[in-house]
N, C-alpha and C. Protein backbone atom coordinates (compact mmCIF):
# COMPACT_ATOMS: atom_id res chain seq x y z
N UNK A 1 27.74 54.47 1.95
CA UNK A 1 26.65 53.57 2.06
C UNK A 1 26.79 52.50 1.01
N UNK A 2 26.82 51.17 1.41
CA UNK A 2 26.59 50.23 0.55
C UNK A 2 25.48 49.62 -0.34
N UNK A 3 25.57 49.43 -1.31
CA UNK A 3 24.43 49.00 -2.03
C UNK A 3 24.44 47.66 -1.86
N UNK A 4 23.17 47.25 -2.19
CA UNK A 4 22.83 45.55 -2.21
C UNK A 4 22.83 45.63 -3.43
N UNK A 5 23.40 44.39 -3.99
CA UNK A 5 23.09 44.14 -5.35
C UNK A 5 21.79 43.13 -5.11
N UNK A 6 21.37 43.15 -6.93
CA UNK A 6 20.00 42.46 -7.18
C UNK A 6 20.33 40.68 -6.39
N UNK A 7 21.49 40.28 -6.68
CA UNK A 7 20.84 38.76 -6.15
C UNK A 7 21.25 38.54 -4.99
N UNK A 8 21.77 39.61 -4.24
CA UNK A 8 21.98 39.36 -2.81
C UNK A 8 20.86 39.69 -2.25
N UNK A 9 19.75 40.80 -2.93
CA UNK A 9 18.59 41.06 -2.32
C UNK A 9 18.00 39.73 -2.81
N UNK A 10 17.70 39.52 -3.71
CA UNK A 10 17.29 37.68 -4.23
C UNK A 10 17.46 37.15 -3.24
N UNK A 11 18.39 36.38 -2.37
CA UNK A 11 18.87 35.75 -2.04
C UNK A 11 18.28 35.59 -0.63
N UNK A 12 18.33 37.51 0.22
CA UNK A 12 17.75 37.46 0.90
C UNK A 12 16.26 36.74 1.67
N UNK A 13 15.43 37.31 0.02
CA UNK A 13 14.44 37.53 0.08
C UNK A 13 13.33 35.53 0.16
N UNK A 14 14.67 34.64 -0.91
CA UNK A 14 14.76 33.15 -0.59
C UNK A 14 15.03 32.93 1.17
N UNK A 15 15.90 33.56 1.71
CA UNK A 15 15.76 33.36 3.27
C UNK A 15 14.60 33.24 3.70
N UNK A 16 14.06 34.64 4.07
CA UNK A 16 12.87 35.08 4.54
C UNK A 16 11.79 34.11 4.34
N UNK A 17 11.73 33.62 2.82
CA UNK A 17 10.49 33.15 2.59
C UNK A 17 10.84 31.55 2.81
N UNK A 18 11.89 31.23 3.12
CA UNK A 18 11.85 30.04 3.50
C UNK A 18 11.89 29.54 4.79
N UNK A 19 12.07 30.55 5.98
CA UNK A 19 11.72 30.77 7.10
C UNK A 19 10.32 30.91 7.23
N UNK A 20 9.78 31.89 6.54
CA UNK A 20 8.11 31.55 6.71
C UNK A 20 7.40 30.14 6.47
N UNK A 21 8.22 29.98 5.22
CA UNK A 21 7.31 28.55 4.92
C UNK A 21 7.66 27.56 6.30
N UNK A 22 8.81 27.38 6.26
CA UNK A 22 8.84 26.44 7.68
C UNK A 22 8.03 27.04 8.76
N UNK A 23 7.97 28.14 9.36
CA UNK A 23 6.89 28.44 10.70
C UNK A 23 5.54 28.40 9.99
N UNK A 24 5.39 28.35 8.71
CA UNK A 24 3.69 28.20 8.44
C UNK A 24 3.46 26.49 8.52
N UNK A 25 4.50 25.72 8.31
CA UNK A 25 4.31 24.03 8.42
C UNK A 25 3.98 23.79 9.87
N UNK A 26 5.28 24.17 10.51
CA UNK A 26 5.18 24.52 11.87
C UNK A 26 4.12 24.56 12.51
N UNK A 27 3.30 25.60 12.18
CA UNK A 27 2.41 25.92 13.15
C UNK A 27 1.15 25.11 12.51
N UNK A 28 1.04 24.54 11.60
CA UNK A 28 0.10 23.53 10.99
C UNK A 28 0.17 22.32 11.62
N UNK A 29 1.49 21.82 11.74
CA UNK A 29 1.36 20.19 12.17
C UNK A 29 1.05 20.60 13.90
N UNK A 30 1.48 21.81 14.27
CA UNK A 30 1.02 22.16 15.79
C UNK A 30 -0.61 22.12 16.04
N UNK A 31 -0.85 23.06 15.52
CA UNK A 31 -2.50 23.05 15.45
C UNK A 31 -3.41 21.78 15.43
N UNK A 32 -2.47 21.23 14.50
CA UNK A 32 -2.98 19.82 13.63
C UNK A 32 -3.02 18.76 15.25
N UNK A 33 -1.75 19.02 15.92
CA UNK A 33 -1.55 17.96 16.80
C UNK A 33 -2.47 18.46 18.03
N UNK A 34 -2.46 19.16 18.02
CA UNK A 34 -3.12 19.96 19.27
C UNK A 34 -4.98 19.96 19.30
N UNK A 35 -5.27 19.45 17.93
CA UNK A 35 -6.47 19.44 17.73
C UNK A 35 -7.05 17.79 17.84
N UNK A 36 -6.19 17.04 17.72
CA UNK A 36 -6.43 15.61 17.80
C UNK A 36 -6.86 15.12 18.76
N UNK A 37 -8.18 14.41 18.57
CA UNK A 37 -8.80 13.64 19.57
C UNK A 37 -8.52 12.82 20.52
N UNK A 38 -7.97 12.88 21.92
CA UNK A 38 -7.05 12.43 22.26
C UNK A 38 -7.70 11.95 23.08
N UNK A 39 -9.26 11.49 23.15
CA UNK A 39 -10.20 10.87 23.60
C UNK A 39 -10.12 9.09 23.06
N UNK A 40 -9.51 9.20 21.54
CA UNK A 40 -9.24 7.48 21.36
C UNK A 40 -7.84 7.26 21.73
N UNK A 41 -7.34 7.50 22.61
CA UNK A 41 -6.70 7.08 23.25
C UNK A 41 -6.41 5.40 23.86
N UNK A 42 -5.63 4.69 23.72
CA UNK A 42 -6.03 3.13 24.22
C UNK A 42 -6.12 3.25 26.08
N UNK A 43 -7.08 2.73 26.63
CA UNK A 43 -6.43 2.84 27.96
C UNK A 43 -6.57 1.29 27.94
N UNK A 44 -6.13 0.64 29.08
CA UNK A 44 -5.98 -0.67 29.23
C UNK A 44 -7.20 -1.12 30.25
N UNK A 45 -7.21 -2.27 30.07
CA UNK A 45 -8.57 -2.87 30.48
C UNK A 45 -8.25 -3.06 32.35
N UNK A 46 -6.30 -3.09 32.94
CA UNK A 46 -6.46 -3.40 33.99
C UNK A 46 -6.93 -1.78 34.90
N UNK A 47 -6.39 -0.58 33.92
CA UNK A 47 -6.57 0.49 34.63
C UNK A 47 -8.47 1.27 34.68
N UNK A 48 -8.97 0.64 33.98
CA UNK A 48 -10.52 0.87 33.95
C UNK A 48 -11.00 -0.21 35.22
N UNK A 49 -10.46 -1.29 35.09
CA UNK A 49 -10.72 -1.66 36.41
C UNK A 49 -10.29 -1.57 37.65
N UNK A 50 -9.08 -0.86 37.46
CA UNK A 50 -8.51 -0.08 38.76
C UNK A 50 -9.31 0.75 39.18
N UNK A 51 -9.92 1.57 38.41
CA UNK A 51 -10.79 2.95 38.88
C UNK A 51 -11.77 2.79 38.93
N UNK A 52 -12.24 1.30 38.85
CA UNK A 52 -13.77 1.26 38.60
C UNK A 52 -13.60 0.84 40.04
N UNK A 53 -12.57 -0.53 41.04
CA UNK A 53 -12.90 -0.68 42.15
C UNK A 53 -12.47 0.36 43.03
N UNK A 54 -11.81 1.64 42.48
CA UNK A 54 -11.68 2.54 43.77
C UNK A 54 -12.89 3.08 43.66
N UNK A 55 -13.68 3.38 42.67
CA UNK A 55 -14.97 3.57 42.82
C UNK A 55 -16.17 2.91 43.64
N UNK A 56 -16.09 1.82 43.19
CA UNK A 56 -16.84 1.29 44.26
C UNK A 56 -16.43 1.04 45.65
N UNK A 57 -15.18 1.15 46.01
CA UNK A 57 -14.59 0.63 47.51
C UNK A 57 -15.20 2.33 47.96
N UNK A 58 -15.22 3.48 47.60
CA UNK A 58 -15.43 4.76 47.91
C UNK A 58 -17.03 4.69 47.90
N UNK A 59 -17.71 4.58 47.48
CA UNK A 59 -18.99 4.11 47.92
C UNK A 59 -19.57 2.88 48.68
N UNK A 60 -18.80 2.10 48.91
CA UNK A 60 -19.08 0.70 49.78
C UNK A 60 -18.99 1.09 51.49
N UNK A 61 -17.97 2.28 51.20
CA UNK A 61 -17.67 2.84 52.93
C UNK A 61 -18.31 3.98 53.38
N UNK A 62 -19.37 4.04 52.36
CA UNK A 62 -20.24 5.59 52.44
C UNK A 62 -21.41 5.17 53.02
N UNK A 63 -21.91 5.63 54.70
CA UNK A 63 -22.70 4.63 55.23
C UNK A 63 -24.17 5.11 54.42
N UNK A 64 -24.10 6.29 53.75
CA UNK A 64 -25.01 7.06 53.19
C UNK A 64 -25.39 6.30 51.72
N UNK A 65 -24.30 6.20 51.12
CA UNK A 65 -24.58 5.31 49.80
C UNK A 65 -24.81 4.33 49.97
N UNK A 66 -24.18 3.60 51.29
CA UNK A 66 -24.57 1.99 51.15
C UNK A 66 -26.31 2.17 51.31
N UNK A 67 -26.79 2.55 52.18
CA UNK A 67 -28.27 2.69 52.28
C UNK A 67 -28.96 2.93 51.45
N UNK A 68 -28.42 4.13 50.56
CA UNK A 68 -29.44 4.10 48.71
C UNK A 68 -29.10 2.66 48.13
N UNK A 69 -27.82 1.81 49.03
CA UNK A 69 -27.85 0.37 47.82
C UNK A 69 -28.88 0.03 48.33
N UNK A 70 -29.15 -0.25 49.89
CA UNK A 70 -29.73 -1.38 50.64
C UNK A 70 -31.18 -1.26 50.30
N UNK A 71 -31.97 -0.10 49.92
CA UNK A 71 -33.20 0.50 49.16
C UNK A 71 -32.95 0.38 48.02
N UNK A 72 -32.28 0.25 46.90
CA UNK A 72 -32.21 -0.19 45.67
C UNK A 72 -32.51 1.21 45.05
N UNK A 73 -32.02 2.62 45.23
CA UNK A 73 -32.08 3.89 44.74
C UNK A 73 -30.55 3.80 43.66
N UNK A 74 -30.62 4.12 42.63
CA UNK A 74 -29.00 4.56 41.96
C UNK A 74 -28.64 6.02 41.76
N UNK A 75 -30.38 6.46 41.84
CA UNK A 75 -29.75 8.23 41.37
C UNK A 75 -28.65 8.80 42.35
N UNK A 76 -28.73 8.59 43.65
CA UNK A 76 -27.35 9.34 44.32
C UNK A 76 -26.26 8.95 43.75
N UNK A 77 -26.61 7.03 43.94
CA UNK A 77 -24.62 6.43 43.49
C UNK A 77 -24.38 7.02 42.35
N UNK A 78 -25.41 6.86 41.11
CA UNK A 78 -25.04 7.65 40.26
C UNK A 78 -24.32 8.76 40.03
N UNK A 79 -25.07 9.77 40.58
CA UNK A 79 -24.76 11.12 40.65
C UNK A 79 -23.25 11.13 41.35
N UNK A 80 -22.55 9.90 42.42
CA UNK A 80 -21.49 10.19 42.84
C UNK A 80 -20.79 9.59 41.85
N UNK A 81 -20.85 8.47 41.33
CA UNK A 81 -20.45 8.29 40.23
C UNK A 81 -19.50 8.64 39.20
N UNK A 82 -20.35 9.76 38.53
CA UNK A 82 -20.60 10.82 37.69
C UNK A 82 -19.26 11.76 38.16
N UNK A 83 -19.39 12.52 39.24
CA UNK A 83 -18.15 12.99 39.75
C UNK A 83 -17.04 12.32 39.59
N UNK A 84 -16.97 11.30 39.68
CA UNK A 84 -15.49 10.44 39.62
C UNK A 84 -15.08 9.78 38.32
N UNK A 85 -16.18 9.38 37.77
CA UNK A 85 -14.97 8.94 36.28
C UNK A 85 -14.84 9.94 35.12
N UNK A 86 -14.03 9.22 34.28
CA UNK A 86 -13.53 10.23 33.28
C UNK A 86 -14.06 10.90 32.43
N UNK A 87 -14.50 11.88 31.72
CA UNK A 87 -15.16 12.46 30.92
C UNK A 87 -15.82 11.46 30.10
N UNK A 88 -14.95 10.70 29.42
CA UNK A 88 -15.46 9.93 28.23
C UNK A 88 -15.80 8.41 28.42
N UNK A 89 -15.99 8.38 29.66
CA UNK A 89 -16.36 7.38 30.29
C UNK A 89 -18.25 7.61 30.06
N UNK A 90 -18.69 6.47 29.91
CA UNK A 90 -20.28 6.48 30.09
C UNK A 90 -20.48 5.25 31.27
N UNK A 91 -21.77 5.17 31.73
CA UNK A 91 -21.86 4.13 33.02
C UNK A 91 -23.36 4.13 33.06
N UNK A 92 -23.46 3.18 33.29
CA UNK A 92 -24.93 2.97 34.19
C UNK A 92 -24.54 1.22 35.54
N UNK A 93 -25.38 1.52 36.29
CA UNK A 93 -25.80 0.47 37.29
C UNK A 93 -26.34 -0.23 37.47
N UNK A 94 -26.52 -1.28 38.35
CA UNK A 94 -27.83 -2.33 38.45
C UNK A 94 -27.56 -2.51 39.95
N UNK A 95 -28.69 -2.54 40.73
CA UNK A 95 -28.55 -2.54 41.95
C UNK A 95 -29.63 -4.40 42.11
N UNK A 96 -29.09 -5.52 42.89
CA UNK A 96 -29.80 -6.64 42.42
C UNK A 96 -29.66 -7.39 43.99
N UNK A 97 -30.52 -8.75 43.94
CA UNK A 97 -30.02 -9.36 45.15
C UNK A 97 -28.74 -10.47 44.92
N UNK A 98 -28.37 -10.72 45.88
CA UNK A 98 -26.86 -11.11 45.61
C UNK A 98 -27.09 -12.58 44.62
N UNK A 99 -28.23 -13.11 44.64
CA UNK A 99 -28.45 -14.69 44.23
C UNK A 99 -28.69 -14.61 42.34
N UNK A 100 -28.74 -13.19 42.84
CA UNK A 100 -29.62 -12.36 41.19
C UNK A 100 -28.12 -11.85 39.98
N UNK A 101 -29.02 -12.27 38.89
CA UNK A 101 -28.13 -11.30 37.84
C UNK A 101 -28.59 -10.00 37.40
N UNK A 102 -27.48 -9.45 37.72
CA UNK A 102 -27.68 -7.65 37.35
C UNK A 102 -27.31 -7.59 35.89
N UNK A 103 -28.87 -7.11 35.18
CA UNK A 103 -28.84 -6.94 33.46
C UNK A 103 -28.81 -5.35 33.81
N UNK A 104 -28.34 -4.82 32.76
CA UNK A 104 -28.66 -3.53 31.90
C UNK A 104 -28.47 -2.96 30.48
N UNK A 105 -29.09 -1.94 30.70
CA UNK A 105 -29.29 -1.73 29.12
C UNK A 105 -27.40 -0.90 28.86
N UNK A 106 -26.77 -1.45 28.19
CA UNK A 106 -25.19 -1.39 27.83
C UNK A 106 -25.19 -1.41 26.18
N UNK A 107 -24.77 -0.60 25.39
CA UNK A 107 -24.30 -0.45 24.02
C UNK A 107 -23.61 -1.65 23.67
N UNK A 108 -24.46 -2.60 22.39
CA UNK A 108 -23.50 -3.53 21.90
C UNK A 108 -22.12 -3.63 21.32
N UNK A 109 -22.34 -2.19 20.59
CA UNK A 109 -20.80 -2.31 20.15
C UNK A 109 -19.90 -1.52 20.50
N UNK A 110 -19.60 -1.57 21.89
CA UNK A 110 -18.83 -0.85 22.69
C UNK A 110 -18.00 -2.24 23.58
N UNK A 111 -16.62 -1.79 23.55
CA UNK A 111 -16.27 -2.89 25.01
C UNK A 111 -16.86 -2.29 26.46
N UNK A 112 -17.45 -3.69 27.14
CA UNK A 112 -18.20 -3.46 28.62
C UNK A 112 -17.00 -3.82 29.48
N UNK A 113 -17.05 -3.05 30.50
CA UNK A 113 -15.93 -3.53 31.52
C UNK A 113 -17.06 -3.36 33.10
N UNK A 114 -17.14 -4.66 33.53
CA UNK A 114 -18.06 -4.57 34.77
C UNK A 114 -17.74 -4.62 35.86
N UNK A 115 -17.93 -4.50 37.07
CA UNK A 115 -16.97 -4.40 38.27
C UNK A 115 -18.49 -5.06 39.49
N UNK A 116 -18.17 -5.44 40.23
CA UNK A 116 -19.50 -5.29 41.26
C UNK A 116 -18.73 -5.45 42.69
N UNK A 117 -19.70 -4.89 43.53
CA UNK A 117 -19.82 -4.94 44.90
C UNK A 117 -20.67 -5.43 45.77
N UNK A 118 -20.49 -6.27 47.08
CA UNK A 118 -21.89 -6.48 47.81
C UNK A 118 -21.41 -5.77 48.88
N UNK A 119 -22.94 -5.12 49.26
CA UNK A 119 -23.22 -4.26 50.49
C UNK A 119 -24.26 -5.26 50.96
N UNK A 120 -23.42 -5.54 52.69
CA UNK A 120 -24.58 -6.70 53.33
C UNK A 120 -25.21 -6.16 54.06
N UNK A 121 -25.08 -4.58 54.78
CA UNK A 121 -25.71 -4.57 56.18
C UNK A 121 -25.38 -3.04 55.87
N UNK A 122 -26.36 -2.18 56.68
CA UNK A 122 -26.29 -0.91 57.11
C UNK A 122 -26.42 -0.79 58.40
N UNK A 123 -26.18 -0.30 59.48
CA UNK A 123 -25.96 -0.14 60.98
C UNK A 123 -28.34 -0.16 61.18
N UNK A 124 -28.78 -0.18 60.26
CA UNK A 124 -30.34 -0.45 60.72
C UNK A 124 -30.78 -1.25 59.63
N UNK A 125 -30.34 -1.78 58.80
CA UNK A 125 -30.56 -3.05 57.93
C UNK A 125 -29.74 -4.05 57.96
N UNK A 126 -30.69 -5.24 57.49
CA UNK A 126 -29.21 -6.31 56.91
C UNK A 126 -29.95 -7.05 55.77
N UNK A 127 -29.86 -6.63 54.50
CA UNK A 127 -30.67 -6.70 53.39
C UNK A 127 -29.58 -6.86 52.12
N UNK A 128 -28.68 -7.80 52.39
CA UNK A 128 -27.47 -7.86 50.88
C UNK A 128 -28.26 -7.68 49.77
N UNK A 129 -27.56 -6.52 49.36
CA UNK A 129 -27.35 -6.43 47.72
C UNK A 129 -26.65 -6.44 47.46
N UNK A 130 -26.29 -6.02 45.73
CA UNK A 130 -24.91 -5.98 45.06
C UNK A 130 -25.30 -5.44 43.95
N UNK A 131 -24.47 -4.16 43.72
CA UNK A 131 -23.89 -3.06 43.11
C UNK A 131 -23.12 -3.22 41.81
N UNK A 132 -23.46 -3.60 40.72
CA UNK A 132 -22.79 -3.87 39.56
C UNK A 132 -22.70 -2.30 38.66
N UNK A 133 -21.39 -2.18 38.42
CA UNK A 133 -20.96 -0.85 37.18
C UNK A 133 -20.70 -1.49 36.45
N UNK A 134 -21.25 -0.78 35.26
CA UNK A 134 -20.92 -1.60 33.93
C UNK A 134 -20.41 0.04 33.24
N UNK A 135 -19.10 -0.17 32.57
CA UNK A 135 -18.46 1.42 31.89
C UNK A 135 -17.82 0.57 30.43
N UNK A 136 -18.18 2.20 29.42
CA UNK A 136 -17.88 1.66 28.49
C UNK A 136 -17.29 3.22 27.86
N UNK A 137 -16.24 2.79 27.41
CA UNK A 137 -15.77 4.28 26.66
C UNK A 137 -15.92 4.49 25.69
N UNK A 138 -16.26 6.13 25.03
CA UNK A 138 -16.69 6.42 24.01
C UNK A 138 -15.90 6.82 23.30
């Protein structure tokens, strides 16, 4: 049986612990990365408006939503809304007549990105409005 001498066990024992230290960094800058808010994220201003008009083109063909426009209701569009954009997306609406400006209450110091739609006619109305989203990310 062989013996270890003292600084080969030394030596070892510098391995070991310098293997730990690296998987304890390791798993720090992991954690570290894995924990990062990946909510400030940049997105670009053309892809918020990409999704804002598939949003509205998806409710413009909804003979059901167009009619909460043509009555000036938002809680449904809302509520469909809501289903479709991104978590960290916030929104509100203005439902207005087409000659009209659609205000709402929107956070000043946030960028607004607005999109609108007109709905002219429902198969038992013909009452244009227009559908303004206003989204702002948090």
């Amino acid at each position: 049986m062989k013996r270890i001498s003292r600084k080969n066990k030394q030596a070892w024992l510098r391995i070991v612990e310098v293997l730990i230290a690296i998987l304890i960094i390791t798993a720090s800058v992991l954690i570290i990365y894995s924990n990062q808010d990946r909510n400030n994220e940049e997105i670009s201003e053309d892809e918020v408006y990409r999704i804002q008009t598939q949003i509205l083109d998806i409710i413009s063909k909804n003979e059901t939503l167009r009619q909460e426009i043509i009555l000036g209701k938002t809680i449904i569009i809302n509520q469909r809304i809501e289903k479709m954009i991104p978590n960290t997306w916030n929104f509100t609406t203005s439902i207005c007549n087409i000659n009209e400006i659609c205000n709402s209450n929107t956070p000043n110091d946030k960028n607004i990105y607005s999109t609108e739609v007109l709905v002219t006619s429902t198969l038992s109305d013909y009452s244009p409005k227009k559908l303004r989203f206003f989204v702002w990310i948090e």
